[in-house]
C-alpha atoms as a PDB file:
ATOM      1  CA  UNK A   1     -15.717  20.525 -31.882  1.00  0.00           C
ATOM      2  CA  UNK A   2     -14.002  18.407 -29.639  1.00  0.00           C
ATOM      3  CA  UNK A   3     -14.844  15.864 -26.919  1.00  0.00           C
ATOM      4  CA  UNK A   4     -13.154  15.956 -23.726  1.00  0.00           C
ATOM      5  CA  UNK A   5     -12.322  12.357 -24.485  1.00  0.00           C
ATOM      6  CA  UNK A   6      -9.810  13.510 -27.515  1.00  0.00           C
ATOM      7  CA  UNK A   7      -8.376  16.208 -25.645  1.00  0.00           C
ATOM      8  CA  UNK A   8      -6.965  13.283 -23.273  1.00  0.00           C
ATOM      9  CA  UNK A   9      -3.587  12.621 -23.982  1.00  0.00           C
ATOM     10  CA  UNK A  10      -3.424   8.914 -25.384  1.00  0.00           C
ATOM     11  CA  UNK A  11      -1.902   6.610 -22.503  1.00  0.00           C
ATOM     12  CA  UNK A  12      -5.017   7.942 -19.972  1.00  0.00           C
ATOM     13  CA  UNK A  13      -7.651   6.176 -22.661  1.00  0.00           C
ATOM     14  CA  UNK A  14      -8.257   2.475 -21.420  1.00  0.00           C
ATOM     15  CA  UNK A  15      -6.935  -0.006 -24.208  1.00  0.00           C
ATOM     16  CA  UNK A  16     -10.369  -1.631 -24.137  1.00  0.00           C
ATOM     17  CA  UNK A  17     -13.719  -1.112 -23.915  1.00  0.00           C
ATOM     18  CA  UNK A  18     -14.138  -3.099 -20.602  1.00  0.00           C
ATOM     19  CA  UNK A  19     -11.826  -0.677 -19.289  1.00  0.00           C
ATOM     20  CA  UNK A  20      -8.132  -1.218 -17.813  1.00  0.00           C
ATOM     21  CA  UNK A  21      -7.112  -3.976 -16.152  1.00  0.00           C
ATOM     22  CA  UNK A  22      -4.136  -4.729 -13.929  1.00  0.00           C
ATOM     23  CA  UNK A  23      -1.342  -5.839 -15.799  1.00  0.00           C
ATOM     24  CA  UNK A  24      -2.235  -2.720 -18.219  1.00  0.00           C
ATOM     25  CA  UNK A  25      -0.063  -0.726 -15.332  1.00  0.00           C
ATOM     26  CA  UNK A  26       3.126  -2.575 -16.752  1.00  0.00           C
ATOM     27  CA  UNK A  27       2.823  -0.845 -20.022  1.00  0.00           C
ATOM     28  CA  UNK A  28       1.266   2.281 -20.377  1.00  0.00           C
ATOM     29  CA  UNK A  29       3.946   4.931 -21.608  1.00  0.00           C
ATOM     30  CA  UNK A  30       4.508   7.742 -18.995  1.00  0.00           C
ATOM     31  CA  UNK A  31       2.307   6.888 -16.313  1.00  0.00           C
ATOM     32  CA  UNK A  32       2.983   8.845 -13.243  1.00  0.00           C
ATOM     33  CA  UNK A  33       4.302   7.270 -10.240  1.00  0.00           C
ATOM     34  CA  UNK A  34       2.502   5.764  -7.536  1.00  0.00           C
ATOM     35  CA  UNK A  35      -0.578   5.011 -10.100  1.00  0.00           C
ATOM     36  CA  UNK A  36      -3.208   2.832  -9.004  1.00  0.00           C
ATOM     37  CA  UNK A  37      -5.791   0.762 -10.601  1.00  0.00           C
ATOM     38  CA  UNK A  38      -8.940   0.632  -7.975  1.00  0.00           C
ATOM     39  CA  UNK A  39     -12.021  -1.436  -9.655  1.00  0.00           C
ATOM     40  CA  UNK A  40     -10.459  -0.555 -12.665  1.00  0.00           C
ATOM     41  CA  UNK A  41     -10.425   2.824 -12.333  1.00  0.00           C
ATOM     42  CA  UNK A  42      -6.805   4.616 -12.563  1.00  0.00           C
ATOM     43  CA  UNK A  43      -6.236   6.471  -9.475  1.00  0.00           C
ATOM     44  CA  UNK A  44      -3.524   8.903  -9.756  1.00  0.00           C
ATOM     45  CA  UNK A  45      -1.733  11.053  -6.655  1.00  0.00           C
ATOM     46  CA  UNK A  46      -2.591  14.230  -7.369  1.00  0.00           C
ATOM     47  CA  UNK A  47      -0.887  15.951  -4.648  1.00  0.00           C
ATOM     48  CA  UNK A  48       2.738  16.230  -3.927  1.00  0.00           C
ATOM     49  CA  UNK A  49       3.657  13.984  -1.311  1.00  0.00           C
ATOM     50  CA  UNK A  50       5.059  15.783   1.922  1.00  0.00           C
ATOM     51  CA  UNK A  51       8.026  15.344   3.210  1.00  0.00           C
ATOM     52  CA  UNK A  52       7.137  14.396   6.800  1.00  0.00           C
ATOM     53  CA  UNK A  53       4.873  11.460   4.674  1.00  0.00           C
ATOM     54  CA  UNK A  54       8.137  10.481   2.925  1.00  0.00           C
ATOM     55  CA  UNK A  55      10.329  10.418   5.833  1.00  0.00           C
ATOM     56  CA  UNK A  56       7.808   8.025   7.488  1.00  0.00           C
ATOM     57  CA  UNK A  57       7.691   5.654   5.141  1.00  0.00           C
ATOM     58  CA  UNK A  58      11.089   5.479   4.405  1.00  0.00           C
ATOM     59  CA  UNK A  59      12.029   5.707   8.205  1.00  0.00           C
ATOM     60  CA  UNK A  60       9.626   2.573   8.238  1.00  0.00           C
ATOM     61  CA  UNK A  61      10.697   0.627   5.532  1.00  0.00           C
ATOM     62  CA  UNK A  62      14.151   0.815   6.913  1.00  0.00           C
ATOM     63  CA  UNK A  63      13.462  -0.356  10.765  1.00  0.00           C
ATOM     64  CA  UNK A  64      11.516  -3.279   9.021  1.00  0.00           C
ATOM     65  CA  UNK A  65      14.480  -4.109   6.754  1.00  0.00           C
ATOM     66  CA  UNK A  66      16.398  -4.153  10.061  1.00  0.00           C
ATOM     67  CA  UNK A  67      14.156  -6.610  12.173  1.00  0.00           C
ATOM     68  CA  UNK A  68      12.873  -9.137   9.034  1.00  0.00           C
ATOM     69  CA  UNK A  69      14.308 -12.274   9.661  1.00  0.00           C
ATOM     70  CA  UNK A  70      15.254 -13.917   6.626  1.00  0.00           C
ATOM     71  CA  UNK A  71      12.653 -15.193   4.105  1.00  0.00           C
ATOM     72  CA  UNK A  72      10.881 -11.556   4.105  1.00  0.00           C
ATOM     73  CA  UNK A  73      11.409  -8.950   1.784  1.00  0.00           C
ATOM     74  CA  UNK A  74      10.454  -5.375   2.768  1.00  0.00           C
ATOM     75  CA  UNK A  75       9.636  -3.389   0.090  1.00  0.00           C
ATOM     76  CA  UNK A  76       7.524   0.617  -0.674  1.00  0.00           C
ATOM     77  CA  UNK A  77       5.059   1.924  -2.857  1.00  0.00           C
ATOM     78  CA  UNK A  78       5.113  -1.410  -4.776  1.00  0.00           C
ATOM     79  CA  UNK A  79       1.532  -2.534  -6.149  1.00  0.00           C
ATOM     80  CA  UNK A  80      -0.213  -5.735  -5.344  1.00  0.00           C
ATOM     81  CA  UNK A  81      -2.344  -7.203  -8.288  1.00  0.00           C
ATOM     82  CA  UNK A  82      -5.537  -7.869  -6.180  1.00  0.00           C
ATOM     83  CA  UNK A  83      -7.627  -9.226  -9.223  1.00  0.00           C
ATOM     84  CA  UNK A  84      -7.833  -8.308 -12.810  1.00  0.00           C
ATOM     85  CA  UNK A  85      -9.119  -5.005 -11.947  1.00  0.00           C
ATOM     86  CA  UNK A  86      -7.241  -3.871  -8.695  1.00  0.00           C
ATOM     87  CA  UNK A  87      -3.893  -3.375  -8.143  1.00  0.00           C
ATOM     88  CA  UNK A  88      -3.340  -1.124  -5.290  1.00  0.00           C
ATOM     89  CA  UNK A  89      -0.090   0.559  -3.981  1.00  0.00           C
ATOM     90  CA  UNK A  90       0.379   0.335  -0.328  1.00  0.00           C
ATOM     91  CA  UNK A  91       3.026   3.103   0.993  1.00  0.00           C
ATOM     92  CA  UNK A  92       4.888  -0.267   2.492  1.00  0.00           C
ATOM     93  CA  UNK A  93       4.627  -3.884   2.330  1.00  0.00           C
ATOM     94  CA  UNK A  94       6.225  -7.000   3.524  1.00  0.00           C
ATOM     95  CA  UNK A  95       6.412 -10.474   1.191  1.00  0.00           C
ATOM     96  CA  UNK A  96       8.102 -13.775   1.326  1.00  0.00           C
ATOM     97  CA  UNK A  97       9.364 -13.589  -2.189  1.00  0.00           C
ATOM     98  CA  UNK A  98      13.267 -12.827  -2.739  1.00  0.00           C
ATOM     99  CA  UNK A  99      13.819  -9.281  -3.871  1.00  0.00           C
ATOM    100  CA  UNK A 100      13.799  -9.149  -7.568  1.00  0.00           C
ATOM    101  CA  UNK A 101      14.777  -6.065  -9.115  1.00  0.00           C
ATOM    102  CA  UNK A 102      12.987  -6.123 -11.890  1.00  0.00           C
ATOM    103  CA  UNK A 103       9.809  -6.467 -10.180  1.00  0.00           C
ATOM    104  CA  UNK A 104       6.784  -4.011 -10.844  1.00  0.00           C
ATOM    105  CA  UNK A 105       4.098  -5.927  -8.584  1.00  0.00           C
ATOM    106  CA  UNK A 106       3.669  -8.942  -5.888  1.00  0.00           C
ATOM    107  CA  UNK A 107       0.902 -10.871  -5.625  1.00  0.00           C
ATOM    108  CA  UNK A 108      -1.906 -11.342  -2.346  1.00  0.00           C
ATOM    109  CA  UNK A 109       0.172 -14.540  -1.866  1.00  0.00           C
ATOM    110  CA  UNK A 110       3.230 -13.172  -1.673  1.00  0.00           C
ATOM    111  CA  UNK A 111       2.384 -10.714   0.915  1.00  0.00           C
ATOM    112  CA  UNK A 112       1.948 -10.968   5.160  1.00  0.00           C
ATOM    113  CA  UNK A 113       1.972  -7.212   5.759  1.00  0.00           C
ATOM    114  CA  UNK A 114       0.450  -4.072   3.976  1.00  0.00           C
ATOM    115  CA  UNK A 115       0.892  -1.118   5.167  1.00  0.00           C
ATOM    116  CA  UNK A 116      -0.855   2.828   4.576  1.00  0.00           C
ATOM    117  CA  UNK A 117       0.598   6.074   5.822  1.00  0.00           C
ATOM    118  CA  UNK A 118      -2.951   7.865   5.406  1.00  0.00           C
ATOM    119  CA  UNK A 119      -2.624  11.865   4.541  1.00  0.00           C
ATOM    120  CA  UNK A 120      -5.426  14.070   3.838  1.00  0.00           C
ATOM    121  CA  UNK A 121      -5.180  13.094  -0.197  1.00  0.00           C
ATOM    122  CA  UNK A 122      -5.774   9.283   0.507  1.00  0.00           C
ATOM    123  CA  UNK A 123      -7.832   9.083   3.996  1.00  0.00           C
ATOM    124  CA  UNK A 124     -10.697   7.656   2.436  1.00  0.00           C
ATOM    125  CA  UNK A 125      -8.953   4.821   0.074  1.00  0.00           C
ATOM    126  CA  UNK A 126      -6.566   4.225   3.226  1.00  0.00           C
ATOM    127  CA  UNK A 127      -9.353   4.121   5.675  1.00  0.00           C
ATOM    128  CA  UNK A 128     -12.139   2.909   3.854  1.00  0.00           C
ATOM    129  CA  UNK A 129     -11.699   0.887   0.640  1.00  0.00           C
ATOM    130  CA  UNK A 130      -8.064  -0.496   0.534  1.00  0.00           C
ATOM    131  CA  UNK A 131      -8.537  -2.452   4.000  1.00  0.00           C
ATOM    132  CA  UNK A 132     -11.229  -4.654   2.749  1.00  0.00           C
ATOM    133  CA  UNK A 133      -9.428  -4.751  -0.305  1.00  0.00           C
ATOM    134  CA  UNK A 134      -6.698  -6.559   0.987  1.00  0.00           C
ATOM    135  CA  UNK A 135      -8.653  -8.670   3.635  1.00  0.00           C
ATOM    136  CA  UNK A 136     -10.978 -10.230   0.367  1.00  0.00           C
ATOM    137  CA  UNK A 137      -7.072 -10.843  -0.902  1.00  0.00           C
ATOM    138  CA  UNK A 138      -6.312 -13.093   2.405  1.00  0.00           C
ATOM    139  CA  UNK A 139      -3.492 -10.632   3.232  1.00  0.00           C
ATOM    140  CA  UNK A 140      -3.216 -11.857   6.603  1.00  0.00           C
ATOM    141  CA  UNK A 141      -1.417  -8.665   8.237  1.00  0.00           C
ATOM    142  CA  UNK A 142      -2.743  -4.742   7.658  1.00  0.00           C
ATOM    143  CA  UNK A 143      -1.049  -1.630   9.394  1.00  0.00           C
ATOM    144  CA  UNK A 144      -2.625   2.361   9.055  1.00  0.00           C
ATOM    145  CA  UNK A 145      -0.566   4.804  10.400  1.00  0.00           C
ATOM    146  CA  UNK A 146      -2.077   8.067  11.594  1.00  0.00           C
ATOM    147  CA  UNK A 147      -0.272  11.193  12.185  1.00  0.00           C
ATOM    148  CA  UNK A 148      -1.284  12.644  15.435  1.00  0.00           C
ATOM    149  CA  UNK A 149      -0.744  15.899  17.064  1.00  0.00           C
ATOM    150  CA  UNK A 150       3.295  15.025  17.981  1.00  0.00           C
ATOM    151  CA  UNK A 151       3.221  11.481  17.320  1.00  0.00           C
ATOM    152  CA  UNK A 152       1.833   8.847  15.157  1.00  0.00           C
ATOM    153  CA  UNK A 153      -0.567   6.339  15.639  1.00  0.00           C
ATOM    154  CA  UNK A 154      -0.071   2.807  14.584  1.00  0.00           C
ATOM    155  CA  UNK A 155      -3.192   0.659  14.333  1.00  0.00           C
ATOM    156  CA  UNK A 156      -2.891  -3.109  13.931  1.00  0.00           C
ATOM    157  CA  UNK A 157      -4.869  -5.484  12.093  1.00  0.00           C
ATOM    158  CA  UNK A 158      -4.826  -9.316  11.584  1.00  0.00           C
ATOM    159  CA  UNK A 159      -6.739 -11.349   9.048  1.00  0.00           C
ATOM    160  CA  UNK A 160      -9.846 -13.563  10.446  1.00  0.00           C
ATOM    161  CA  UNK A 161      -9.842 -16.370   7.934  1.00  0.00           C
ATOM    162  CA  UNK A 162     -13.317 -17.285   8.076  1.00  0.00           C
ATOM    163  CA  UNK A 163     -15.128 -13.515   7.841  1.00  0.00           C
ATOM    164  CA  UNK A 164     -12.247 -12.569   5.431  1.00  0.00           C
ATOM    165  CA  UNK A 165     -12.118  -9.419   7.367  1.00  0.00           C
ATOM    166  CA  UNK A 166      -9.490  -7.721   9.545  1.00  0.00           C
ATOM    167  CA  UNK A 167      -9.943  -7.304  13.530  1.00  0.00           C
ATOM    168  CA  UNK A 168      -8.099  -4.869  15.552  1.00  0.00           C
ATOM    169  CA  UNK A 169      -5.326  -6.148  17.479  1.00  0.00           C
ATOM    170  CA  UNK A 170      -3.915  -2.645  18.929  1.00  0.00           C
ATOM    171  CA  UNK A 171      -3.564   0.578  18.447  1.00  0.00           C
ATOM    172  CA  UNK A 172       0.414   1.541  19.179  1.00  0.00           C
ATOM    173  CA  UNK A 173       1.500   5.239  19.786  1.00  0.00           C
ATOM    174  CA  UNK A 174       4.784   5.204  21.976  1.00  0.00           C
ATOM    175  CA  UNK A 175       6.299   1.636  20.973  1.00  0.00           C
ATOM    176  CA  UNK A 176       5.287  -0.406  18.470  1.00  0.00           C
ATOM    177  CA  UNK A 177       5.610  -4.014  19.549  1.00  0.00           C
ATOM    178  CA  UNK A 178       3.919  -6.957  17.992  1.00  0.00           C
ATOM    179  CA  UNK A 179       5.294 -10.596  16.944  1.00  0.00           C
ATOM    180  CA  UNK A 180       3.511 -11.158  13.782  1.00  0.00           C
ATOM    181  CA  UNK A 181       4.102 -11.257  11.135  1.00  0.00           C
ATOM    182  CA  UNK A 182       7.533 -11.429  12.777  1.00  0.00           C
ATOM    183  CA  UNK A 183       8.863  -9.749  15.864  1.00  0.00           C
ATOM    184  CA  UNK A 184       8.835  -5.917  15.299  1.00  0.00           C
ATOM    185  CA  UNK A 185       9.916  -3.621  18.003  1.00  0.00           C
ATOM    186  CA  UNK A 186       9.844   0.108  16.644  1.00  0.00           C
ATOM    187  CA  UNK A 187      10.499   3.600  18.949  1.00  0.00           C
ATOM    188  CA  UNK A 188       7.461   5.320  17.117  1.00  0.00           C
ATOM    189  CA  UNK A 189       8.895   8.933  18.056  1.00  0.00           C
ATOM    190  CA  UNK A 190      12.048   7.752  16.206  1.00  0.00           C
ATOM    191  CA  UNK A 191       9.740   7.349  12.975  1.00  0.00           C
ATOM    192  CA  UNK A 192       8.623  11.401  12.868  1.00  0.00           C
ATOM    193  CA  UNK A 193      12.445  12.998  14.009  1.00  0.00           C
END
């Protein structure tokens, strides 16, 4: 007989007993895409994502590219290496590195802006665990987007240092307009076309 452990195929069994750990994404043999490693547990996205998710993000990621001064890199579904064990994927983010090509994850340092597009798979990571996640990681910008009836919602976060937690600066649904971490000026409507 069988455990349900050997039935796994090999890559999904942690290289260690202590589990996996965060540069362990960089090397396990057909991992699926937008694989995450959450207090060391590998979350994988189970669902299909929809289009009107993937036409957000990229629709995003492109009005970024087109306001980022230079100095900051916009980049998607790129993982930040939190700690040893976390190394979440946010569906955008904005760093002060140089784009590297060959880059497979950025570093809390590296990064001003995350930002989730929640959908019904991720709400409660999105919502819940990722936010604090990156506020312990002195990521001093955090953005969730929520899709709304016809229109999304943008709510804005900005680090405070001394709590290491984020407080609301807005909550943007027609235009979003804010100056850090640069000037951004985006038609939100423009975002779900």
């Amino acid at each position: 007989m069988t455990t349900a452990w050997e039935e796994l195929p090999q890559w999904m069994l942690p290289p260690r007993e202590s589990g996996w750990e965060a540069d362990d994404l960089d090397s396990i043999p057909s991992l699926p895409r937008h694989t995450e490693l959450i207090d060391g547990a590998l979350i994988f996205m189970m669902s299909p994502q929809s289009s009107g998710h993937a036409r957000l993000v990229g629709r995003l990621t492109q009005r970024l590219e087109e306001q980022a001064p230079e100095g900051f890199t916009v980049d998607r579904e790129m993982t930040i290496r939190i700690d040893k064990k976390t190394r979440p994927e946010p569906d955008v983010l904005v760093s002060t590195v140089p784009y590297d090509e060959d880059r497979t994850r950025y570093l809390p340092e590296e990064v001003v802006l995350a930002v989730e597009v929640v959908s019904p798979e991720s709400a409660d990571r999105d919502i819940k665990l990722k936010p604090g996640r990156y506020a312990e990681a002195r990521i001093r910008h955090f953005w969730r987007i929520e899709k709304e009836t016809d229109h999304v919602a943008v709510h804005v976060f900005e680090l405070e240092e001394t709590t290491k937690t984020y407080v609301a600066t807005g909550i943007y649904r027609d235009r979003l307009a804010v100056s850090v971490p640069f000037p951004v000026n985006i038609d939100l409507k423009s975002l779900r076309r």
